[in-house]
Protein backbone atom coordinates (compact mmCIF):
# COMPACT_ATOMS: atom_id res chain seq x y z
CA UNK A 1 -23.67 -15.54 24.38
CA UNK A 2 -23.07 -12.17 26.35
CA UNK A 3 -22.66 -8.99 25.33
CA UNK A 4 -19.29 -7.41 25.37
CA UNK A 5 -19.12 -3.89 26.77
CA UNK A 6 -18.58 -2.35 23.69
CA UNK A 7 -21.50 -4.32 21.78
CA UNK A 8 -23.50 -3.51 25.05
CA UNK A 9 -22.55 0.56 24.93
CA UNK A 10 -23.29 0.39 21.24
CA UNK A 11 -27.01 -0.82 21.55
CA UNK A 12 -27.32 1.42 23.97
CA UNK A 13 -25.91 4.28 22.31
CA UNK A 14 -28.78 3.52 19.34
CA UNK A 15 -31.74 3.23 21.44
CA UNK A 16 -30.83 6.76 22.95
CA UNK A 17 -31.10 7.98 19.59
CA UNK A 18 -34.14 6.25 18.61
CA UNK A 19 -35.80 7.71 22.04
CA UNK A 20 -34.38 11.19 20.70
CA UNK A 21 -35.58 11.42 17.71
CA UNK A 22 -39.02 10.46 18.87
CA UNK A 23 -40.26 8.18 15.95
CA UNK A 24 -41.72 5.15 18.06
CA UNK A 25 -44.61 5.03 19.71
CA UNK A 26 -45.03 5.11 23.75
CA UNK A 27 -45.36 1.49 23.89
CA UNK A 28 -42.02 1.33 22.08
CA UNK A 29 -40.72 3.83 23.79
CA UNK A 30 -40.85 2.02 26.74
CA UNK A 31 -39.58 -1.34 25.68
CA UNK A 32 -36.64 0.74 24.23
CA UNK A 33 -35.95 2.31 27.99
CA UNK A 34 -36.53 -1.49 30.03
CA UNK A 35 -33.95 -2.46 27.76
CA UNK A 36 -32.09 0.70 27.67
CA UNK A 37 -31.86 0.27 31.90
CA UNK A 38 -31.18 -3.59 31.45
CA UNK A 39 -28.24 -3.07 29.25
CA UNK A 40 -26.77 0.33 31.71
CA UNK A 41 -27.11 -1.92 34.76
CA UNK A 42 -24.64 -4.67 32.51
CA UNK A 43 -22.27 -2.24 31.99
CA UNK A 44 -22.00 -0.86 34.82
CA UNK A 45 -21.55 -4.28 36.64
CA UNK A 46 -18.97 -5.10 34.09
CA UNK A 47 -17.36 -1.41 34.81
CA UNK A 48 -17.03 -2.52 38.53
CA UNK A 49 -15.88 -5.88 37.59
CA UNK A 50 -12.62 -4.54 35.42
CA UNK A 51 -11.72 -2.02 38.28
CA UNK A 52 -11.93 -5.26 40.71
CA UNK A 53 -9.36 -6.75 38.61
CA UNK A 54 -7.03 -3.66 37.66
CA UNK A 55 -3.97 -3.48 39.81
CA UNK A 56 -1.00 -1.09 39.61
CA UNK A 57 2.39 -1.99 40.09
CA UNK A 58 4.31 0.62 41.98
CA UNK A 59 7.98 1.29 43.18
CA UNK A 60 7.71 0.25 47.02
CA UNK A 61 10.96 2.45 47.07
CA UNK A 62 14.24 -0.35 47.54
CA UNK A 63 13.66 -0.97 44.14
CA UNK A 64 11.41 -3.85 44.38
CA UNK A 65 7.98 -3.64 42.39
CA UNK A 66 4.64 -4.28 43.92
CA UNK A 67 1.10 -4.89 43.47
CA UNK A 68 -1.32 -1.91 44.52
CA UNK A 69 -4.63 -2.33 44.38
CA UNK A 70 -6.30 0.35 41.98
CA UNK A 71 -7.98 3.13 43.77
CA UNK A 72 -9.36 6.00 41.68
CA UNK A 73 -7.58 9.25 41.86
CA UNK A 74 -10.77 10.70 43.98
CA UNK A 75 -10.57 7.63 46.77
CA UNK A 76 -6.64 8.38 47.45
């Protein structure tokens, strides 16, 4: 079964800390960060699949809603 974002950010989040705190050893260390780069890469394609999907409905100004797609305040 996959991993849902959050699971995915949270695994993440605790091999950081493990590479932080500098307990493991080098082998370790870079197991942790192949599957520290695996599990960025899945979040970020999951990122890019939710703002595929988000749309914004907007006044099209005679009072009639539409669908927008969603472009980041930076792209407008």
């Amino acid at each position: 079964m996959a991993k849902t974002f959050e699971e995915s950010i949270k695994e993440l989040e605790n091999i950081v800390t493990r590479l932080e705190d500098g307990d493991v050893s080098l082998e370790e260390s870079i197991k942790l960060f192949e599957n520290g780069m695996k599990l960025s890469n899945s979040c970020k394609k999951m990122l890019e699949t939710a703002e595929k999907k988000v749309s914004v409905l907007t006044d099209n100004g005679n009072g009639e809603m539409t669908k927008e797609p969603f472009l980041p305040e930076d792209n407008k």
